[in-house]
C-alpha atoms as a PDB file:
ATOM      1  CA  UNK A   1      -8.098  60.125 -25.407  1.00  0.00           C
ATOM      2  CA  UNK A   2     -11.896  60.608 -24.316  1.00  0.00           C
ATOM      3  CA  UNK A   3     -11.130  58.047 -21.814  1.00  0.00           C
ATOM      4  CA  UNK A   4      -7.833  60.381 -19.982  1.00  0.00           C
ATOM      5  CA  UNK A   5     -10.424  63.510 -20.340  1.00  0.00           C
ATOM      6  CA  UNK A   6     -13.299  61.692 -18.543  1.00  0.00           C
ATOM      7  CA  UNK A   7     -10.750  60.797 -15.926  1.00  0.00           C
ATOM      8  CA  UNK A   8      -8.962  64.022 -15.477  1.00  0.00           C
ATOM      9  CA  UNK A   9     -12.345  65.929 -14.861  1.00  0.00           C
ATOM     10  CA  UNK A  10     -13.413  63.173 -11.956  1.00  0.00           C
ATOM     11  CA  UNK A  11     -10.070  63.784 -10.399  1.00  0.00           C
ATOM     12  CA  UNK A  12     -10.332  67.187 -10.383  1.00  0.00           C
ATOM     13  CA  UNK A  13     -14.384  67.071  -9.462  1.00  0.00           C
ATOM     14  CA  UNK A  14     -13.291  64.646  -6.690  1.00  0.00           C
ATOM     15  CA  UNK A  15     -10.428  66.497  -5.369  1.00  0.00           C
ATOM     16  CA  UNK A  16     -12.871  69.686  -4.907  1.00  0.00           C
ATOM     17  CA  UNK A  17     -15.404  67.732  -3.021  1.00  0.00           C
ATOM     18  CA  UNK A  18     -12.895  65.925  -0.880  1.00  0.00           C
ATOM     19  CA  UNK A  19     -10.335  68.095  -0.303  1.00  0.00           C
ATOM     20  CA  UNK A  20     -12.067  71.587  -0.725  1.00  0.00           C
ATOM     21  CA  UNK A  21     -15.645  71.604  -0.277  1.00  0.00           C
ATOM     22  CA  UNK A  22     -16.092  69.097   2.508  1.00  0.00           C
ATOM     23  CA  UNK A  23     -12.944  70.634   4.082  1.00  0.00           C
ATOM     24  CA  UNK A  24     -14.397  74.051   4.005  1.00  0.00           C
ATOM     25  CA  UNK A  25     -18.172  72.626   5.070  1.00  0.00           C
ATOM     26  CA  UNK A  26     -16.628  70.819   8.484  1.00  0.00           C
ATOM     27  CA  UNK A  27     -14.694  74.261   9.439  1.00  0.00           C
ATOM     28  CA  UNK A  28     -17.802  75.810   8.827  1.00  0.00           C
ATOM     29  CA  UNK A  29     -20.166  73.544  10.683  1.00  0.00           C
ATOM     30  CA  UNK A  30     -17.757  73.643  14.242  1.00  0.00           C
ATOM     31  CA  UNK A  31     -16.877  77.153  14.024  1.00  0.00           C
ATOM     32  CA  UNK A  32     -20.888  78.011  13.960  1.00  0.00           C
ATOM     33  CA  UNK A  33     -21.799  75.021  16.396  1.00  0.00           C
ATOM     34  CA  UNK A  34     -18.332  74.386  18.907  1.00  0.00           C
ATOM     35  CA  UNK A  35     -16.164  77.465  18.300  1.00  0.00           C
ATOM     36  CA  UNK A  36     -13.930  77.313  21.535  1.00  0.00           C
ATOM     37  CA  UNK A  37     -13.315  73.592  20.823  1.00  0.00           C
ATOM     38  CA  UNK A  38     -12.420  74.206  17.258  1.00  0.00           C
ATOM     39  CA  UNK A  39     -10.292  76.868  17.745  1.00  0.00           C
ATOM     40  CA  UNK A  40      -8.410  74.716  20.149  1.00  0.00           C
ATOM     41  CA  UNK A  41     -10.296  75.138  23.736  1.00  0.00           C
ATOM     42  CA  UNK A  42      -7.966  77.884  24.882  1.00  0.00           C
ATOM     43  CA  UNK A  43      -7.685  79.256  28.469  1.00  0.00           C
ATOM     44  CA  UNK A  44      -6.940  82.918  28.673  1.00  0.00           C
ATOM     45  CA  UNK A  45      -5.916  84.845  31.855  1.00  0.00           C
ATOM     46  CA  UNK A  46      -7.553  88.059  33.423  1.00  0.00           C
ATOM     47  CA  UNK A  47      -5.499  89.658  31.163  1.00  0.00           C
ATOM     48  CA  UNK A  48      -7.129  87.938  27.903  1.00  0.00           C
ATOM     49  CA  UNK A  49      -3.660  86.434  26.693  1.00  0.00           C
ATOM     50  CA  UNK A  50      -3.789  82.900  25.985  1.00  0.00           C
ATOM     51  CA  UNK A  51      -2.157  80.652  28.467  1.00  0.00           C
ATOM     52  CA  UNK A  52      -2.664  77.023  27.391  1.00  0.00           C
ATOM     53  CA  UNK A  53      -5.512  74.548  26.171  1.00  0.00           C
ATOM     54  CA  UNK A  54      -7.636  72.519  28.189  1.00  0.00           C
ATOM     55  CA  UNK A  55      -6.711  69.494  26.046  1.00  0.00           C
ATOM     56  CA  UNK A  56      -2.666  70.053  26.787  1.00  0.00           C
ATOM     57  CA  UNK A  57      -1.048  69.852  30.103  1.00  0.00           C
ATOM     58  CA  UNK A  58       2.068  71.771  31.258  1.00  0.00           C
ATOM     59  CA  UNK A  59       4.660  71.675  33.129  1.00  0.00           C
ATOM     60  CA  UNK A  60       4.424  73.842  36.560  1.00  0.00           C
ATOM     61  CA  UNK A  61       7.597  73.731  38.143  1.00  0.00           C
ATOM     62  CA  UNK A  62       6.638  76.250  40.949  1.00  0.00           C
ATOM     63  CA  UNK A  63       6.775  74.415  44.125  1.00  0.00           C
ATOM     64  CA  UNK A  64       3.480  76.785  45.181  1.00  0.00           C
ATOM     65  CA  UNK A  65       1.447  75.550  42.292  1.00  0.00           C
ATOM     66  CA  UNK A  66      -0.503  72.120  41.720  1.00  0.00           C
ATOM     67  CA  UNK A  67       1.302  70.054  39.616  1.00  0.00           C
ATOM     68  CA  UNK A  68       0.325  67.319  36.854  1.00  0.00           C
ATOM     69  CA  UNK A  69       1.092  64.356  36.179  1.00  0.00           C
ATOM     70  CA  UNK A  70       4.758  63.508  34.636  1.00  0.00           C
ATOM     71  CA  UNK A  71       5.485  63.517  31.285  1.00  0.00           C
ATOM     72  CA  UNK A  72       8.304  62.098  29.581  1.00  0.00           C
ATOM     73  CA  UNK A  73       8.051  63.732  26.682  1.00  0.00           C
ATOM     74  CA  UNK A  74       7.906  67.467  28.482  1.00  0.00           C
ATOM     75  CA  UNK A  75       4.937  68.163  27.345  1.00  0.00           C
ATOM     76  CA  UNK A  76       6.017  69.278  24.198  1.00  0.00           C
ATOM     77  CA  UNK A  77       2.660  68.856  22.000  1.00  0.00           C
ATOM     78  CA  UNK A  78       4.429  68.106  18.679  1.00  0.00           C
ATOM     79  CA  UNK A  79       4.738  64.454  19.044  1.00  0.00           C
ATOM     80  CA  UNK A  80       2.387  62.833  21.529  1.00  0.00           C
ATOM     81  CA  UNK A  81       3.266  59.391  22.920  1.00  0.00           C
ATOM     82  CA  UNK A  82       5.886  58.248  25.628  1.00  0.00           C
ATOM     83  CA  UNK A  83       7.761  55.558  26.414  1.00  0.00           C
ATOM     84  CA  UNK A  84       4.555  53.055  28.105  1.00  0.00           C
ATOM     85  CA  UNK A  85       7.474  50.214  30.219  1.00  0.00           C
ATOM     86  CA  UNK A  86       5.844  46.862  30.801  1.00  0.00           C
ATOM     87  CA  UNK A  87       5.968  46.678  34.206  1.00  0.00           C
ATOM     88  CA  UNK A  88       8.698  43.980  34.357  1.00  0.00           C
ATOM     89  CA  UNK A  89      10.986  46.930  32.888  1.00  0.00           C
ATOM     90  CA  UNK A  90      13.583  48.402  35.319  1.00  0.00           C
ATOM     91  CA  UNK A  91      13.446  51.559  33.619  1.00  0.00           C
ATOM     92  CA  UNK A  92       9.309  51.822  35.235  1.00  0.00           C
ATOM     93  CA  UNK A  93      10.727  51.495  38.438  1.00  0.00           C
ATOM     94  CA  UNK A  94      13.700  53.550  37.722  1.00  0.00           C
ATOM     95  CA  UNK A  95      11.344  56.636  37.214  1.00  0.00           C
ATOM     96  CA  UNK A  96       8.831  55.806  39.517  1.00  0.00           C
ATOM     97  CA  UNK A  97      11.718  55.550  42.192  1.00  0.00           C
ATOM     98  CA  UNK A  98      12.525  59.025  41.057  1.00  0.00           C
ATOM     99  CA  UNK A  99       9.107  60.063  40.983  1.00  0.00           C
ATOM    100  CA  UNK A 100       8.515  59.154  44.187  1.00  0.00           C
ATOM    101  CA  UNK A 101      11.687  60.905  45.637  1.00  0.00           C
ATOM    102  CA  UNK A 102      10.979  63.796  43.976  1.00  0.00           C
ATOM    103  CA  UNK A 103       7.042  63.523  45.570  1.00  0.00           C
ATOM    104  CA  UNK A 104       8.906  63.240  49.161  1.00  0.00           C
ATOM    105  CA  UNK A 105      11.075  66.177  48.757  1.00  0.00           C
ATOM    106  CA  UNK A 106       8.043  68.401  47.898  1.00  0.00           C
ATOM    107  CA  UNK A 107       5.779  67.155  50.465  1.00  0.00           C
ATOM    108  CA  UNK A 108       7.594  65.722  53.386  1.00  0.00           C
ATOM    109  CA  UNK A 109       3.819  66.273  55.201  1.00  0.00           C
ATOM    110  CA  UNK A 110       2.324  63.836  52.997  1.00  0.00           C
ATOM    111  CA  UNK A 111       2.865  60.372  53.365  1.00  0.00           C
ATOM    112  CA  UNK A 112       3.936  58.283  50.383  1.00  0.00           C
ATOM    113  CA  UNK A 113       0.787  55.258  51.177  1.00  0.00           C
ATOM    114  CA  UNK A 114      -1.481  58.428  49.687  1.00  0.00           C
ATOM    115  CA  UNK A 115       0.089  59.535  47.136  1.00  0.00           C
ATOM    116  CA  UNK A 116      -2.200  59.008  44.459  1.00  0.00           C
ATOM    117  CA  UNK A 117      -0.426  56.640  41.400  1.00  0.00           C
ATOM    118  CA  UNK A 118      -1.391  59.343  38.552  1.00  0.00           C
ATOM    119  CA  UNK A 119       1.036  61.986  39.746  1.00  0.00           C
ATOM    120  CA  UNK A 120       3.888  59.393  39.075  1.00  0.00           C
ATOM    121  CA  UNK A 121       3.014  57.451  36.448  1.00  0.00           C
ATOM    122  CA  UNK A 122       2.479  59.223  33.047  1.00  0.00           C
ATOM    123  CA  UNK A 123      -0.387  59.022  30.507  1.00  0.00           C
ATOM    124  CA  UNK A 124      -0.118  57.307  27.310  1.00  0.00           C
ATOM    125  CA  UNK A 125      -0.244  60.684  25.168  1.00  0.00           C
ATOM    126  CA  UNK A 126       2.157  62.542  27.650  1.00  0.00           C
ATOM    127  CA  UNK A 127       0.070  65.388  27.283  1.00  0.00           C
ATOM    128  CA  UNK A 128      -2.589  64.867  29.916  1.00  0.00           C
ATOM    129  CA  UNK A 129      -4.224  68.152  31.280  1.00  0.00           C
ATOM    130  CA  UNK A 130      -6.186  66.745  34.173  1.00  0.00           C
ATOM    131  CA  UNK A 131      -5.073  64.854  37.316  1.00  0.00           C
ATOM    132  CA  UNK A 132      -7.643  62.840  39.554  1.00  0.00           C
ATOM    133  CA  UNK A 133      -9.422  65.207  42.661  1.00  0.00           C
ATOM    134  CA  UNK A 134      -7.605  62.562  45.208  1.00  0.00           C
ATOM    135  CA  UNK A 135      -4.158  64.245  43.697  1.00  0.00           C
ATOM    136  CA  UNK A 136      -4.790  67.134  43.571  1.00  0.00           C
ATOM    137  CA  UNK A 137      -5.954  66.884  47.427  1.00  0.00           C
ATOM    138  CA  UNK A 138      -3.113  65.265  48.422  1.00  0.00           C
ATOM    139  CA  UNK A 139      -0.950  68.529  47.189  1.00  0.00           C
ATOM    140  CA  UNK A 140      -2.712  71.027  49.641  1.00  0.00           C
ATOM    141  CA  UNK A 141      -0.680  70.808  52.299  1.00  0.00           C
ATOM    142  CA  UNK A 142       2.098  71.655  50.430  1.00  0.00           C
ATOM    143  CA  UNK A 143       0.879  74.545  48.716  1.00  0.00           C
ATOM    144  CA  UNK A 144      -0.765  75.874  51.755  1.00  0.00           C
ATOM    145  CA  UNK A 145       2.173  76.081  53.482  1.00  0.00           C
ATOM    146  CA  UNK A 146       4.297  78.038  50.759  1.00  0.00           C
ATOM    147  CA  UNK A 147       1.177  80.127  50.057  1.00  0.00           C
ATOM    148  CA  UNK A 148      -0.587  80.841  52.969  1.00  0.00           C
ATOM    149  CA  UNK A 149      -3.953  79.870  51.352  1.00  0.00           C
ATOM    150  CA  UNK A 150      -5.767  77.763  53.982  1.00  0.00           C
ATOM    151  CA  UNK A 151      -6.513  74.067  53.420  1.00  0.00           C
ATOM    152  CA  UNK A 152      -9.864  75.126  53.339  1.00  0.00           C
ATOM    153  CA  UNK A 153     -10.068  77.561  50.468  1.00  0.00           C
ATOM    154  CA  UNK A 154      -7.799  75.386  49.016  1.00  0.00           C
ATOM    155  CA  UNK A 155     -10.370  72.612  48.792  1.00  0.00           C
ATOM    156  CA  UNK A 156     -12.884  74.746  47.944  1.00  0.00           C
ATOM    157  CA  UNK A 157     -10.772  75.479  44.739  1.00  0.00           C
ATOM    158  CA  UNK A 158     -10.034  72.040  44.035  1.00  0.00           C
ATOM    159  CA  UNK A 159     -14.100  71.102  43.985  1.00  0.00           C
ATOM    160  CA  UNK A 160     -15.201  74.246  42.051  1.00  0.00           C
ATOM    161  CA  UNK A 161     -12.250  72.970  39.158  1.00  0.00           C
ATOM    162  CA  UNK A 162     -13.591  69.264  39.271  1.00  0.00           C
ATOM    163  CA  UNK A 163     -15.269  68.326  36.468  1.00  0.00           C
ATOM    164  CA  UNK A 164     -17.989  65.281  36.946  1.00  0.00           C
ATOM    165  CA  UNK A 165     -18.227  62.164  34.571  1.00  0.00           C
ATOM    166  CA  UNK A 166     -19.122  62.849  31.175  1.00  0.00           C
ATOM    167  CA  UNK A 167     -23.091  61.876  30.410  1.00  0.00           C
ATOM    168  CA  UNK A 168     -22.888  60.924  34.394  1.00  0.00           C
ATOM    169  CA  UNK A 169     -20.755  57.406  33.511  1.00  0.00           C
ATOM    170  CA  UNK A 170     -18.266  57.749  31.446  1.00  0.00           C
ATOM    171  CA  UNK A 171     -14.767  58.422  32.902  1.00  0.00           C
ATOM    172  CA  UNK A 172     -13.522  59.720  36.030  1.00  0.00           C
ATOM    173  CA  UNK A 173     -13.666  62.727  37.907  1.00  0.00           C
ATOM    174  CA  UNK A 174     -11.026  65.253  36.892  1.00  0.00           C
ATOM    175  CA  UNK A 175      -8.980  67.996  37.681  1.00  0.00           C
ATOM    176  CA  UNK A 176      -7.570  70.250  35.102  1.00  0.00           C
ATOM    177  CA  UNK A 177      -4.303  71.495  36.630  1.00  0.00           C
ATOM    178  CA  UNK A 178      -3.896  74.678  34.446  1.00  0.00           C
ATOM    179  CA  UNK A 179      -7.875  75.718  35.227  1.00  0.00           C
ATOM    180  CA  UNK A 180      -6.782  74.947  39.069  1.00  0.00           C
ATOM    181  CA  UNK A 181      -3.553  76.752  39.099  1.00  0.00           C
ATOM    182  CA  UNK A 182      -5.093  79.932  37.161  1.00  0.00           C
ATOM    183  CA  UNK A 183      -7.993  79.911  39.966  1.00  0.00           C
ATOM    184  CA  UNK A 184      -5.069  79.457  42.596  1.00  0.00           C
ATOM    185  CA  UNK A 185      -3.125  82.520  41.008  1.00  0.00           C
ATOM    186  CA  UNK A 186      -6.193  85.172  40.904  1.00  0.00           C
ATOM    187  CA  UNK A 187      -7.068  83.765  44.837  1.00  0.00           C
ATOM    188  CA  UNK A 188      -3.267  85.067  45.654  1.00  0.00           C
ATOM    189  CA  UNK A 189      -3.770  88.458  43.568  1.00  0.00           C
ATOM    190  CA  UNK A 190      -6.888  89.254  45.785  1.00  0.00           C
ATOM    191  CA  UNK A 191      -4.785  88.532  49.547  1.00  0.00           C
END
């Protein structure tokens, strides 16, 4: 009986540390040192309502807006992961024919040799916020022309929402669309 008592308490003094205490001491510790990451890195508008996380893409289906790269799982954040063909699959080239039509519809002034691959291919999460600078170039004709925004300011957005290599080598240079699009939208408000 001494034996069930001595392992009863251990549980229970284990199950504090482990699932209380070191719980409580990790909220604790990026709340005081990261709080916008921990809380989810959250992009709010002008008018402080929250519009989206860094870490999530969306869907912008607004022909005047950048837009990100597909996802075949709609970016619904519940369940990350999509359907990653080999590329001997005829389903890949099935949606990247589609992809591709799609990309010539929206910008007949573009032509298909520069359309950079990450707009139609997706990422392995299906959630990726951030498409490469090149694509998000490659989109300014387009949304000049239903805007009005010159090509200029547009590529002034496009560099002042590029974020560099992290430490100076790792990754690429990125482009987070909903950052980009929010910029886009207050440049519209103020013409």
């Amino acid at each position: 009986m001494k034996t069930v008592w001595v392992t009863l308490r251990t549980s229970i003094i284990l199950f504090l540390i482990c699932c209380v205490f070191y719980q409580l001491a990790v909220t604790g510790v990026a709340q005081a040192l990261m709080s916008k990451q921990a809380d989810g890195s959250l992009i709010y508008n002008s008018n402080n309502q929250v519009v989206g996380s860094e870490l999530i893409g969306q869907s912008f289906t607004e022909p005047q807006y950048f837009q990100g790269r597909i996802s075949s799982i709609d970016y619904n954040a519940n369940g990350s992961g999509s359907p990653n063909f080999a590329p001997s699959n005829p389903e890949l080239l099935k949606r990247l024919q589609e992809s591709v039509g799609t990309w010539q519809k929206q910008n007949p002034d573009v032509p298909v040799s520069s359309l950079p691959v990450d707009l139609i291919t997706n990422s392995g999460s299906g959630l990726d916020p951030d498409i490469s600078p090149e694509s998000a170039k490659a989109q300014i004709p387009r949304i000049s022309s239903l805007t009005g925004v010159s090509a200029d300011q547009l590529q002034a957005l496009v560099q002042q929402n590029t974020s560099s290599r992290q430490l100076g080598i790792f990754g690429e240079p990125a482009v987070n669309v909903l950052k980009l699009n929010l910029a886009l939208q207050k440049e519209l408000s103020a013409s």
